[in-house]
C-alpha atoms as a PDB file:
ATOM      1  CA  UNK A   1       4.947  -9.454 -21.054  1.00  0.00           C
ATOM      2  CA  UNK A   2       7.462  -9.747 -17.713  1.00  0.00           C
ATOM      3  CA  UNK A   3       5.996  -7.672 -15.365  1.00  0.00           C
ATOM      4  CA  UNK A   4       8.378  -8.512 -12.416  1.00  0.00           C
ATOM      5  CA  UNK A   5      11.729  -9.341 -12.091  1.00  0.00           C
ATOM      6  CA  UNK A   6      10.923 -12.255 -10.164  1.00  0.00           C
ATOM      7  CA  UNK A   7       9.981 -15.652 -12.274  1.00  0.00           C
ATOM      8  CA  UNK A   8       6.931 -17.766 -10.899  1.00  0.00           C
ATOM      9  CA  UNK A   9       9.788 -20.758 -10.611  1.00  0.00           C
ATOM     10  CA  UNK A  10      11.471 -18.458  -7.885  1.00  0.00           C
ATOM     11  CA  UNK A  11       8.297 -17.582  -6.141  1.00  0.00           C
ATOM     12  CA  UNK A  12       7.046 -21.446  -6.063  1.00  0.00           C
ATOM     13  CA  UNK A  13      10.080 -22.550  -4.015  1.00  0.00           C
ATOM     14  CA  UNK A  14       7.934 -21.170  -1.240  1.00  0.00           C
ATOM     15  CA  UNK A  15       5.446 -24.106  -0.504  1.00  0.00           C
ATOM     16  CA  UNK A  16       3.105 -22.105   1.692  1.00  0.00           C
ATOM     17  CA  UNK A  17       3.011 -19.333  -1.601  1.00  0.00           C
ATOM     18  CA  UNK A  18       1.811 -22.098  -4.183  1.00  0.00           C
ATOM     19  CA  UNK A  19      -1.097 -23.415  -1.676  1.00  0.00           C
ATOM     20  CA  UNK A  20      -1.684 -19.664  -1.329  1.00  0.00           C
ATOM     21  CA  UNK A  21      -2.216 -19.611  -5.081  1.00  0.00           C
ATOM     22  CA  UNK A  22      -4.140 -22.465  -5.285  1.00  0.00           C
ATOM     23  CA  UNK A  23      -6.379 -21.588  -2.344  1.00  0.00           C
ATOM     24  CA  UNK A  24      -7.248 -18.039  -4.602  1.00  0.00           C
ATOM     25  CA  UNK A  25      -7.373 -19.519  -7.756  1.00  0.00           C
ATOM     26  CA  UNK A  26     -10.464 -21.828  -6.290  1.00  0.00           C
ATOM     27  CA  UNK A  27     -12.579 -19.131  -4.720  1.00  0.00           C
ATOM     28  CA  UNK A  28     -16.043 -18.906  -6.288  1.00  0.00           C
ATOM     29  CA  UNK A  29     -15.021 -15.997  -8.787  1.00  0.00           C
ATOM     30  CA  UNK A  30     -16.112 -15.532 -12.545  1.00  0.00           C
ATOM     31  CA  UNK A  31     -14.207 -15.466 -15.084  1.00  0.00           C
ATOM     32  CA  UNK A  32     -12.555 -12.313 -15.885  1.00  0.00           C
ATOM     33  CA  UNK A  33     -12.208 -11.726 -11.809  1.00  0.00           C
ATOM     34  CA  UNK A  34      -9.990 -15.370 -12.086  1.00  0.00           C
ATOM     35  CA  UNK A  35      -7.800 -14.256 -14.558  1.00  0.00           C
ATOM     36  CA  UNK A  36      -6.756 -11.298 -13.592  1.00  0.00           C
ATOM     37  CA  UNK A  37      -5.534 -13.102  -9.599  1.00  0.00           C
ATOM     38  CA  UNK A  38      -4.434 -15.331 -11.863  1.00  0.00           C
ATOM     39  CA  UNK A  39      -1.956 -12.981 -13.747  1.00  0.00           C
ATOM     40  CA  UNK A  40      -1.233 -10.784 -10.382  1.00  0.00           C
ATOM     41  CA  UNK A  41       0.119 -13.852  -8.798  1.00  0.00           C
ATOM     42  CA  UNK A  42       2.045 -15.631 -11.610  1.00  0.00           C
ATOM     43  CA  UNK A  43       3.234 -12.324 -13.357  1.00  0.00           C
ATOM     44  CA  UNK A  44       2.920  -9.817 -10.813  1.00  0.00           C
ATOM     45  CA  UNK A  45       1.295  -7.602 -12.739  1.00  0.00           C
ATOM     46  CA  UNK A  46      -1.786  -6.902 -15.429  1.00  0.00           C
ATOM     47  CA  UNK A  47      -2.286  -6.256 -18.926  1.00  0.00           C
ATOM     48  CA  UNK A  48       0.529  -3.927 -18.698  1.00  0.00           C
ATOM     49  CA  UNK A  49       0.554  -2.920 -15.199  1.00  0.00           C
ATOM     50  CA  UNK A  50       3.286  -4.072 -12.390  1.00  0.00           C
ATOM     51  CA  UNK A  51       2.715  -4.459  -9.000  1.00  0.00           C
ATOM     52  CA  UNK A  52       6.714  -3.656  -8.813  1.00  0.00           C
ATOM     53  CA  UNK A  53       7.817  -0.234  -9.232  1.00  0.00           C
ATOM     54  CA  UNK A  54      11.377  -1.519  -9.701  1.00  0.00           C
ATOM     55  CA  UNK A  55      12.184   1.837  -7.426  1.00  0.00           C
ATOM     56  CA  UNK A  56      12.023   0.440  -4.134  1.00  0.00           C
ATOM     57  CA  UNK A  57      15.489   0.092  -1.914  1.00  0.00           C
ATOM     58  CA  UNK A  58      14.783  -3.223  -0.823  1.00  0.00           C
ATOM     59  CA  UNK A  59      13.536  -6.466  -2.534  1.00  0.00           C
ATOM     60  CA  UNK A  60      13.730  -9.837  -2.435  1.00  0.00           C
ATOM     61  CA  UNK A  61      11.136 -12.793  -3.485  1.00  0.00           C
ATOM     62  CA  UNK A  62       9.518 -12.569   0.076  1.00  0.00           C
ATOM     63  CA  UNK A  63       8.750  -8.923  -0.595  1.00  0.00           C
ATOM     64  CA  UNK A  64       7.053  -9.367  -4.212  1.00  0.00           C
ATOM     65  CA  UNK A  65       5.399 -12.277  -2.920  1.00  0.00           C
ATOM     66  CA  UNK A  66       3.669  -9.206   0.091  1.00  0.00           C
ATOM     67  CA  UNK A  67       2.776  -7.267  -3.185  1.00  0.00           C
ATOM     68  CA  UNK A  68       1.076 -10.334  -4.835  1.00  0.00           C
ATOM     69  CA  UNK A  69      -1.104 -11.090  -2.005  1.00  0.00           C
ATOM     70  CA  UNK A  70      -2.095  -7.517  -1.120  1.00  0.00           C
ATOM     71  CA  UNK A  71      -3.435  -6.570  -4.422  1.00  0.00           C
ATOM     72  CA  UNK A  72      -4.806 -10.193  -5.059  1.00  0.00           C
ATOM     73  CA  UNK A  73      -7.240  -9.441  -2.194  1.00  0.00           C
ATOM     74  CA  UNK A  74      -7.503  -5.991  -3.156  1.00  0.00           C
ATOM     75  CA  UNK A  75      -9.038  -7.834  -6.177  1.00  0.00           C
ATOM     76  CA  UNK A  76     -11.341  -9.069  -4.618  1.00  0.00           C
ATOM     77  CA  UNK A  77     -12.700  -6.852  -1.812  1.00  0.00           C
ATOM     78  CA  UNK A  78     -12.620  -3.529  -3.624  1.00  0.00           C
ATOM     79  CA  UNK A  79     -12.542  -4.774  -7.744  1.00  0.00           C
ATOM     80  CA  UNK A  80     -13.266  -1.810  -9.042  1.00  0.00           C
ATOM     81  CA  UNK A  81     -10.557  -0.388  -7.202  1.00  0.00           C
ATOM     82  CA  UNK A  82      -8.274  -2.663  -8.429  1.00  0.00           C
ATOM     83  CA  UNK A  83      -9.219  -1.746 -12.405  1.00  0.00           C
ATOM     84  CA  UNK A  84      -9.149   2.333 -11.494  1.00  0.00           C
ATOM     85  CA  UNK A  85      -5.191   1.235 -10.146  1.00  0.00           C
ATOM     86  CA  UNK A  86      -4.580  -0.617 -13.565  1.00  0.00           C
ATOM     87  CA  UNK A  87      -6.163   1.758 -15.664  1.00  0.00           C
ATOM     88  CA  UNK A  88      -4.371   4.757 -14.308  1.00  0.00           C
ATOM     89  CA  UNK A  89      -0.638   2.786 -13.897  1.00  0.00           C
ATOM     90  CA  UNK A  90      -0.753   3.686  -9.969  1.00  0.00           C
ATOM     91  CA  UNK A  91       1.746   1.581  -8.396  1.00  0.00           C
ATOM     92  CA  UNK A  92       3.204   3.665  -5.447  1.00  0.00           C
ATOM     93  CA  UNK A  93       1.636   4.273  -1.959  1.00  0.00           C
ATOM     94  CA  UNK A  94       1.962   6.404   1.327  1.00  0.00           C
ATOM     95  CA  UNK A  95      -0.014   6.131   3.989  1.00  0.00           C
ATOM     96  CA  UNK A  96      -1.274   7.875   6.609  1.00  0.00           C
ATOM     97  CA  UNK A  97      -4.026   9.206   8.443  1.00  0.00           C
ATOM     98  CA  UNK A  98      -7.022  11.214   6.691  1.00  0.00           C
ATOM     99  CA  UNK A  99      -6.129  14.132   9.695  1.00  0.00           C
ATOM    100  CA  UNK A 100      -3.301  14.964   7.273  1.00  0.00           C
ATOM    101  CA  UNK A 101      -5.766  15.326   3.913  1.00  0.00           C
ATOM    102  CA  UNK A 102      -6.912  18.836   4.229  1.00  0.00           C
ATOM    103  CA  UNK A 103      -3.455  20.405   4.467  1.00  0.00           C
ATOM    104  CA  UNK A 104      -2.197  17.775   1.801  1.00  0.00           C
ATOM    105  CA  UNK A 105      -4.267  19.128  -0.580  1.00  0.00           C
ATOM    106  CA  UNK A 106      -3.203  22.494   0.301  1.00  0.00           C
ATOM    107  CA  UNK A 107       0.579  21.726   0.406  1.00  0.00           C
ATOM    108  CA  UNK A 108       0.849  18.682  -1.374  1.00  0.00           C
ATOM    109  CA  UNK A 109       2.327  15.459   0.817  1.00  0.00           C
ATOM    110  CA  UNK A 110       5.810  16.920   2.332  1.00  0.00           C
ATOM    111  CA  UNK A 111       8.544  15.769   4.146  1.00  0.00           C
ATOM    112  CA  UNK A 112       9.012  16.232   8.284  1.00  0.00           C
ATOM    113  CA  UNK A 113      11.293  18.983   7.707  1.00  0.00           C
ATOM    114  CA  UNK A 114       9.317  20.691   5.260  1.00  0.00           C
ATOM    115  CA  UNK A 115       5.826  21.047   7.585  1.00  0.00           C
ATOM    116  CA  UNK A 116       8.061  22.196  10.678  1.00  0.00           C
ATOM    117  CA  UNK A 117      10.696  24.824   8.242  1.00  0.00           C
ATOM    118  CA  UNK A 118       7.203  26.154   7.140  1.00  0.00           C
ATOM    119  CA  UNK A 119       5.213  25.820  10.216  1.00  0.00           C
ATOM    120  CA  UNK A 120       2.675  23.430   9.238  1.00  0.00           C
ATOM    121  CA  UNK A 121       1.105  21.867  11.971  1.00  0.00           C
ATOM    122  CA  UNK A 122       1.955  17.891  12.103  1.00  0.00           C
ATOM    123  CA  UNK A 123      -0.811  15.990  12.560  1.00  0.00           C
ATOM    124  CA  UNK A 124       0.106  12.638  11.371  1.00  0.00           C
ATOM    125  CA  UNK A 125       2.201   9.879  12.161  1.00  0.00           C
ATOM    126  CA  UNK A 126       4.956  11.305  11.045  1.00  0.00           C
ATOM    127  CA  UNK A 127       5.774  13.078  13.921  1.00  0.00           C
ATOM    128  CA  UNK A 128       6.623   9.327  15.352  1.00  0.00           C
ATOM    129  CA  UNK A 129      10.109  10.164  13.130  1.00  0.00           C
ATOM    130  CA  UNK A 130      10.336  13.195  14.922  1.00  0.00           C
ATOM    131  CA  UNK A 131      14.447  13.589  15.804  1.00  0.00           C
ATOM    132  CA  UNK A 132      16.830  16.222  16.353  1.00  0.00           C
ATOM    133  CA  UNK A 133      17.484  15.554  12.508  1.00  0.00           C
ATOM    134  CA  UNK A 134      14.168  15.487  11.329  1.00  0.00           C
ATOM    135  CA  UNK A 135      13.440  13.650   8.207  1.00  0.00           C
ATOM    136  CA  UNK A 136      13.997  15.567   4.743  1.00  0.00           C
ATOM    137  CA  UNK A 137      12.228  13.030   2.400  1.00  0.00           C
ATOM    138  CA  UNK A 138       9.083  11.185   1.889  1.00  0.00           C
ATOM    139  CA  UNK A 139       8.885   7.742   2.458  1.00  0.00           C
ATOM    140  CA  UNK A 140       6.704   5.932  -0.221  1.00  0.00           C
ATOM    141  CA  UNK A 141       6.315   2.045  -1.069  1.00  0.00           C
ATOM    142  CA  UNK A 142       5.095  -0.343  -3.788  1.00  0.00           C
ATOM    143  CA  UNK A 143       3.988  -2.802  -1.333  1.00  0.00           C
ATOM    144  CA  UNK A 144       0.616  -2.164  -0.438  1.00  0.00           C
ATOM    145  CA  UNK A 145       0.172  -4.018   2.608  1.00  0.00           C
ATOM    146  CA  UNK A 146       2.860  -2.094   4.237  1.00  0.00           C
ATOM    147  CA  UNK A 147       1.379   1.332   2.998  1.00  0.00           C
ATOM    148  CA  UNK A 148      -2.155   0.550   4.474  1.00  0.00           C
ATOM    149  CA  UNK A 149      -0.229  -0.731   7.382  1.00  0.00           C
ATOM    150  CA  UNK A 150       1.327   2.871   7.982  1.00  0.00           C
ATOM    151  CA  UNK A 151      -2.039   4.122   7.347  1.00  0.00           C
ATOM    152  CA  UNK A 152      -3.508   2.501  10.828  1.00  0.00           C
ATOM    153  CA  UNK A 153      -0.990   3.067  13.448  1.00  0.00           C
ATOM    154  CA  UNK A 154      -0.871   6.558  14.719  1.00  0.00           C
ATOM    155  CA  UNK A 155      -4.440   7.690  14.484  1.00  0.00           C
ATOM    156  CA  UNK A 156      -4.741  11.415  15.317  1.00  0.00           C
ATOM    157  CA  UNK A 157      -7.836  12.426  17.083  1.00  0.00           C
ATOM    158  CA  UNK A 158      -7.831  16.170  16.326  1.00  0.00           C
ATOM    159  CA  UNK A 159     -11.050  15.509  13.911  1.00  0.00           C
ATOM    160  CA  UNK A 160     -12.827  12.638  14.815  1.00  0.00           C
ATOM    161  CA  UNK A 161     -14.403  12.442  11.820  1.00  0.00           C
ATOM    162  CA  UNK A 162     -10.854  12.422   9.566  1.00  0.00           C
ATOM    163  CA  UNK A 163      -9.656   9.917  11.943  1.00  0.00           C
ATOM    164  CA  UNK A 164      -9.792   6.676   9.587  1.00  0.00           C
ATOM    165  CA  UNK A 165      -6.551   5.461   7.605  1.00  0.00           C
ATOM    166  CA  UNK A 166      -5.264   7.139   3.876  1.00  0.00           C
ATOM    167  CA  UNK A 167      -3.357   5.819   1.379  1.00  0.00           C
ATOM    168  CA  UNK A 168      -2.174   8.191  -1.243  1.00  0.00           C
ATOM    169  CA  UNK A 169      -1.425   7.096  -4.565  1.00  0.00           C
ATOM    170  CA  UNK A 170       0.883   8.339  -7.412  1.00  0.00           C
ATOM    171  CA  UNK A 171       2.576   6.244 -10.350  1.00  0.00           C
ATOM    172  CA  UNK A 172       6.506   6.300 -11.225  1.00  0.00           C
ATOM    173  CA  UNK A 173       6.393   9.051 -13.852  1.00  0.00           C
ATOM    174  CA  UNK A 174       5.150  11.506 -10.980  1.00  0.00           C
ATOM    175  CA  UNK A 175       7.674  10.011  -8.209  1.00  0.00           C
ATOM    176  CA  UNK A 176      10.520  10.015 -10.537  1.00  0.00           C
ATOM    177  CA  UNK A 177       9.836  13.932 -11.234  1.00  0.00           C
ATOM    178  CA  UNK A 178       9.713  14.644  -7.990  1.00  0.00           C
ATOM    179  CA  UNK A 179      13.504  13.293  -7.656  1.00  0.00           C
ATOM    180  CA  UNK A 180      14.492  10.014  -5.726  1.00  0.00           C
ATOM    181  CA  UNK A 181      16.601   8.774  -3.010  1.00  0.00           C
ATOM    182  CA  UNK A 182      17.631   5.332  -2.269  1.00  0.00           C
ATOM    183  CA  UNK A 183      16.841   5.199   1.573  1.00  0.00           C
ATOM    184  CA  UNK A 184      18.660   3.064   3.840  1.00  0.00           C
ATOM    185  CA  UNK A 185      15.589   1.199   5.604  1.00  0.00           C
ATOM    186  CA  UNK A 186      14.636  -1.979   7.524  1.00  0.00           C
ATOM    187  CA  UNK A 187      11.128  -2.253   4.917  1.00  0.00           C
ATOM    188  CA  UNK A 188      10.980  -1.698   1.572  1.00  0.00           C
ATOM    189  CA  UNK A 189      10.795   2.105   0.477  1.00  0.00           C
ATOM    190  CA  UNK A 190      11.046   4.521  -2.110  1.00  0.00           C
ATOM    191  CA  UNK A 191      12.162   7.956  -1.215  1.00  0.00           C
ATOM    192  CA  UNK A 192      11.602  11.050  -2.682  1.00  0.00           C
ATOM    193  CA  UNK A 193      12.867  14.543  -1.670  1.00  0.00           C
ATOM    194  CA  UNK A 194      11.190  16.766   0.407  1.00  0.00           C
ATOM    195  CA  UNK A 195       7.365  17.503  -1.662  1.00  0.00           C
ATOM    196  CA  UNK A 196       5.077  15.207  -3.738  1.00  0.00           C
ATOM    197  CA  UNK A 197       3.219  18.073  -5.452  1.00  0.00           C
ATOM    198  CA  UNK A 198      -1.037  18.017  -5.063  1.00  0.00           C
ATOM    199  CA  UNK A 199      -0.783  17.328  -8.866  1.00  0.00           C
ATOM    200  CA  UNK A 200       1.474  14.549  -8.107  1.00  0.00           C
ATOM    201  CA  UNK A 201      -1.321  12.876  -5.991  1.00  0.00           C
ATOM    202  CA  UNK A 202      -2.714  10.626  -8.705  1.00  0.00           C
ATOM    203  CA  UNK A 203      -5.520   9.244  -6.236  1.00  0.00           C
ATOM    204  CA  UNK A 204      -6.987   8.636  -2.448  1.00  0.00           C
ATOM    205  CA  UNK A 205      -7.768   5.329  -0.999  1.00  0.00           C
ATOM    206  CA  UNK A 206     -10.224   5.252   1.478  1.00  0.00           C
ATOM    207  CA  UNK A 207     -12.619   3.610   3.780  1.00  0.00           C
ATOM    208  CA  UNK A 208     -15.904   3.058   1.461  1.00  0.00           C
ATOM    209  CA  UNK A 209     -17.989   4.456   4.291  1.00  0.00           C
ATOM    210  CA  UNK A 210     -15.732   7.545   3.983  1.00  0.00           C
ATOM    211  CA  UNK A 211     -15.691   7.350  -0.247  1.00  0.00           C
ATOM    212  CA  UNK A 212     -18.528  10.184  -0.321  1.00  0.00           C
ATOM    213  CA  UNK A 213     -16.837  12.445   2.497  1.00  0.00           C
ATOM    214  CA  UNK A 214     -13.596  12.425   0.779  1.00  0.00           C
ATOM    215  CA  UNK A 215     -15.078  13.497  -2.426  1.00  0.00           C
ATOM    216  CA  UNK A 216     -16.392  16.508  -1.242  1.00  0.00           C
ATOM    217  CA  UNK A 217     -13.440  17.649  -0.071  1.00  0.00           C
ATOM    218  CA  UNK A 218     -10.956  16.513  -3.107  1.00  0.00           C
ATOM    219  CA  UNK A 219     -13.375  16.590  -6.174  1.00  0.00           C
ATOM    220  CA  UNK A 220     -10.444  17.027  -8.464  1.00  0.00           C
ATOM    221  CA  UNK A 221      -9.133  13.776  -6.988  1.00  0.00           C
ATOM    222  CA  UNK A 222      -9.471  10.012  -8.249  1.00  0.00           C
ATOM    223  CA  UNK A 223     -11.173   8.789  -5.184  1.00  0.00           C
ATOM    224  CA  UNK A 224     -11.424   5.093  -4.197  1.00  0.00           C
ATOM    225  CA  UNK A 225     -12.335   2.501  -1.823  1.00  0.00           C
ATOM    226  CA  UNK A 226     -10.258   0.276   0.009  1.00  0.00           C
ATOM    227  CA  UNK A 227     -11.650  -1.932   2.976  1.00  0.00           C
ATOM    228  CA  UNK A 228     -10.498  -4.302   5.110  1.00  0.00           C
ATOM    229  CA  UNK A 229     -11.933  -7.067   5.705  1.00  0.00           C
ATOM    230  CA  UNK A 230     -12.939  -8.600   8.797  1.00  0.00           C
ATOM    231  CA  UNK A 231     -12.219 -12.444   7.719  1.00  0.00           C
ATOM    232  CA  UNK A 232      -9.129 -11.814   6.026  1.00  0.00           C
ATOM    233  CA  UNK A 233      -7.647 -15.452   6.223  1.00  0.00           C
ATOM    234  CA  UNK A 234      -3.975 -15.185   5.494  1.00  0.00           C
ATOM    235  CA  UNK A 235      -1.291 -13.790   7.620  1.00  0.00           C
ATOM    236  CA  UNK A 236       2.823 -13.957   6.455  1.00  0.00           C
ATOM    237  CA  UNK A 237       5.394 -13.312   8.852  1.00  0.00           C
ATOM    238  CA  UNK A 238       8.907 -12.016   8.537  1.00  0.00           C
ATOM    239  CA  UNK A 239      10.361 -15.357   7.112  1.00  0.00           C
ATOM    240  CA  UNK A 240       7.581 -15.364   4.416  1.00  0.00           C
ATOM    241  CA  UNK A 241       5.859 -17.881   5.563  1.00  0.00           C
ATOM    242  CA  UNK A 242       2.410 -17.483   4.254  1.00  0.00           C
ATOM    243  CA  UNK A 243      -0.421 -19.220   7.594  1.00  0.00           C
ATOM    244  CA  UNK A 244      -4.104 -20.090   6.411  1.00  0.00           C
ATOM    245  CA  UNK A 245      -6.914 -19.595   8.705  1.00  0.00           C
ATOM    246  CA  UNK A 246      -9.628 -22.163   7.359  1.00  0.00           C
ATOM    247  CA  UNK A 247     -12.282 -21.000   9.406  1.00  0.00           C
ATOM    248  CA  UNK A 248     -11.730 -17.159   8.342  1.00  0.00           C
ATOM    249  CA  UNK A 249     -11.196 -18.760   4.581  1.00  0.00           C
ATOM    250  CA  UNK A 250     -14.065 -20.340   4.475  1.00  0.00           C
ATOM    251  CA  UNK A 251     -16.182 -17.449   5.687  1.00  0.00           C
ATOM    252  CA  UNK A 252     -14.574 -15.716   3.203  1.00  0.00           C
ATOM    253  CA  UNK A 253     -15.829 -18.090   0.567  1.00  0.00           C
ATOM    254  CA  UNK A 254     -19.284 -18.105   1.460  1.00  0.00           C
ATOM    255  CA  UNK A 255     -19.077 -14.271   1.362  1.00  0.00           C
ATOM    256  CA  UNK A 256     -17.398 -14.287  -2.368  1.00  0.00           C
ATOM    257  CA  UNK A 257     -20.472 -16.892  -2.921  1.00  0.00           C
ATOM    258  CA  UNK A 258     -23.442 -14.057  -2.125  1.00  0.00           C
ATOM    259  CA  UNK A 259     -23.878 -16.099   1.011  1.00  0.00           C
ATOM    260  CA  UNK A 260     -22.696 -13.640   3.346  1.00  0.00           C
ATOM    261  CA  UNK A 261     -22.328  -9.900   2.928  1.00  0.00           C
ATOM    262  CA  UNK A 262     -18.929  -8.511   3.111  1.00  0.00           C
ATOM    263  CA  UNK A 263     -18.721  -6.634   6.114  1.00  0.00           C
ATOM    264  CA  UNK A 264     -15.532  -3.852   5.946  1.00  0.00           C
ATOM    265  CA  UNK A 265     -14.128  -3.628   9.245  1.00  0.00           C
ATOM    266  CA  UNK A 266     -15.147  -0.427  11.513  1.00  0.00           C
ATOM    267  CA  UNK A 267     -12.825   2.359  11.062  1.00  0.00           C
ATOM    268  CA  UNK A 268     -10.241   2.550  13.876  1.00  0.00           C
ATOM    269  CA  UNK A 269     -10.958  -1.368  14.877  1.00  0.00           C
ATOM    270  CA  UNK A 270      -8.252  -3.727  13.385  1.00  0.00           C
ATOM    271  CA  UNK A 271      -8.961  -7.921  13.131  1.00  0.00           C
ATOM    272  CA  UNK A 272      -5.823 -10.033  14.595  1.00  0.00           C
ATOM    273  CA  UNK A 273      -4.363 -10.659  11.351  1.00  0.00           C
ATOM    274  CA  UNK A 274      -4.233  -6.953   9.990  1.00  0.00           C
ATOM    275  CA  UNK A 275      -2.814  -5.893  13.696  1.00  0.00           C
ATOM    276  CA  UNK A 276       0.274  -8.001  13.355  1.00  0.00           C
ATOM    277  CA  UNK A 277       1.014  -6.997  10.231  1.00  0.00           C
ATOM    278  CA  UNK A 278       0.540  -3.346  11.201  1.00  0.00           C
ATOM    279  CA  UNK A 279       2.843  -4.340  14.895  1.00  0.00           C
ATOM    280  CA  UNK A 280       5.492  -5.925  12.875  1.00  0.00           C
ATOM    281  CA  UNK A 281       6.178  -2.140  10.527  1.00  0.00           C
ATOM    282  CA  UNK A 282       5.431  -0.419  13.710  1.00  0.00           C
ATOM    283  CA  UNK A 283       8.516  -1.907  15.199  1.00  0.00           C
ATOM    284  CA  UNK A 284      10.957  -1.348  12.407  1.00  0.00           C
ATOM    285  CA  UNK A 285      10.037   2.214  12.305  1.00  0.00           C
ATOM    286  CA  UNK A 286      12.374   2.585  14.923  1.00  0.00           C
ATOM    287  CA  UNK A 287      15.193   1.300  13.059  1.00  0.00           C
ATOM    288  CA  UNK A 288      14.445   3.366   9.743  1.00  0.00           C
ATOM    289  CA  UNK A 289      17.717   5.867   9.497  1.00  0.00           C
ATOM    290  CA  UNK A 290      17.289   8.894   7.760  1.00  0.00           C
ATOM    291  CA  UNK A 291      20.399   8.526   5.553  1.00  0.00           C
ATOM    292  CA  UNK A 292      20.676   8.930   1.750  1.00  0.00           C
ATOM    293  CA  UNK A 293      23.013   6.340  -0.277  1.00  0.00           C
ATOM    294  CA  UNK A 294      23.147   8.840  -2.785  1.00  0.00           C
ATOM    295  CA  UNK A 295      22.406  11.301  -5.533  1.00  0.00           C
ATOM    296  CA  UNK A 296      19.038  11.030  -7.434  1.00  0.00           C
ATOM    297  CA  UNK A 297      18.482   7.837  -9.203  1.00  0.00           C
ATOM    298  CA  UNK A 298      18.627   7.679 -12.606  1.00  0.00           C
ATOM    299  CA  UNK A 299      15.420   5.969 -13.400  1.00  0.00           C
ATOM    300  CA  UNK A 300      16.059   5.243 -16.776  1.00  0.00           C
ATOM    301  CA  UNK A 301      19.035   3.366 -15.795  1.00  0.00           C
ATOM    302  CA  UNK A 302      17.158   1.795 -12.536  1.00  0.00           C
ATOM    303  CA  UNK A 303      14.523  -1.030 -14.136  1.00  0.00           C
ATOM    304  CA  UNK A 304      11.615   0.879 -14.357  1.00  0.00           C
ATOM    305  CA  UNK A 305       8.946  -0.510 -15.649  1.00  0.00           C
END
């Protein structure tokens, strides 16, 4: 089955993506563990499920290779994670800042102009989009690196203890519902107007330290764990160039080994390599423009998969 509408042979022209592959396809992993990274990084996607939406605005080979390696290591810090995201089709992120969670499960996730028409209190990063025009969609993205990315940089201290990153999860059938835009946007996005319904909200990604918490509060939800992790060894930078830090790598391997435990990184605290990734989306915010290319997408004309 194609799960992407990029073929390995475009993928592999990128040197530094094939050692990547090679370098996770040796890790001290069983079986079933090596062939799913296996299939996520050769067919973007599996037994069924894509890593590509085929909704976003923006993609290129660079981008799917992003989605490869953030749900490769999802694999393999959070696995069970990984299966409840298979299992349950969930291929679309937002993130943000667990602040927001109470009144999302009120309200659902809305847009900028929604909270401020209705006078719900903003207490995310959203309010960094704050213009005289305000922003009258939601910004969503099948990249998950970039999500979790969003989910770190404006950290509201209103509630200490809800101050730890959120990435909400839904799958194309509830995006598409809602009713998309194509958004004209420096990073890859997928826009949808102005409410993702609670219902919509197919599950919450979390700190594991923050797994029980979060529960409590949304026991209707799908709640999950997603940690980063201090030795992440990879790092690709806005020409896709893919850089390898052995001595992070091989901490990592001893860890996959039962050597070492894997430690997740404190909430709030972010390791060199996850702060330039989270810098880099940071400083494209400021180019997003809140302009629509058009009327809703039809999604059964738009490569959904």
């Amino acid at each position: 089955m194609e799960y992407s509408d990029y073929s390995l042979n475009q993928l592999i022209k990128n040197n530094t993506y094939v050692n990547f592959c090679n370098i996770m396809l040796s890790l001290p992993v069983d079986t079933e563990t090596h062939e799913k990274l296996e299939s996520i990084l050769y067919n973007g996607g599996y037994k069924g499920y894509s890593l590509n939406s085929g909704l976003s605005n923006r993609d290129n080979p660079k981008i799917e290779i992003e989605r490869r390696l953030g749900m490769s290591y999802l694999l393999l810090r959070n696995p069970d994670t990984f299966d409840a995201l298979v299992e349950n089709n969930i291929n679309i992120f937002h993130g943000t800042n667990a602040n927001a969670l109470p009144k999302i499960l009120v309200y659902g996730l809305r847009s900028l102009n929604n909270l401020i028409s209705n006078n719900i209190e903003v207490t995310t990063g959203e309010k960094s989009t704050r213009t005289k025009k305000g922003r009258s969609f939601i910004s969503l993205t099948d990249v998950l690196d970039i999500a979790e990315g969003y989910s770190t940089l404006y950290p509201d201290q209103k509630n200490l203890d809800l101050s730890f990153s959120l990435v909400i999860g839904t799958t194309v059938d509830d995006a598409t519902n809602t009713g998309l835009f194509r958004v004209d946007s420096a990073v890859p996005e997928i826009g949808i107007r102005d409410t993702l319904p609670e219902e919509g909200i197919s599950c919450l990604l979390v700190p594991s330290s923050k797994v029980d918490l979060v529960r409590r509060m949304a026991s209707n939800k799908l709640v999950l764990a997603a940690d980063d992790i201090e030795d992440r060894f990879y790092y690709i930078d806005e020409f896709g160039t893919i850089s390898i830090n052995e001595e992070r790598l091989e901490k990592f391997k001893r860890r996959l080994a039962g050597e070492e435990e894997l430690t997740p990184t404190i909430p709030g605290i972010k390791q060199t390599v996850f702060s330039r990734i989270a810098s880099r989306i940071k400083g494209v915010l400021t180019d997003i423009k809140d302009k629509l290319l058009g009327d809703d997408l039809d999604y059964g004309l738009h490569n959904s998969k």
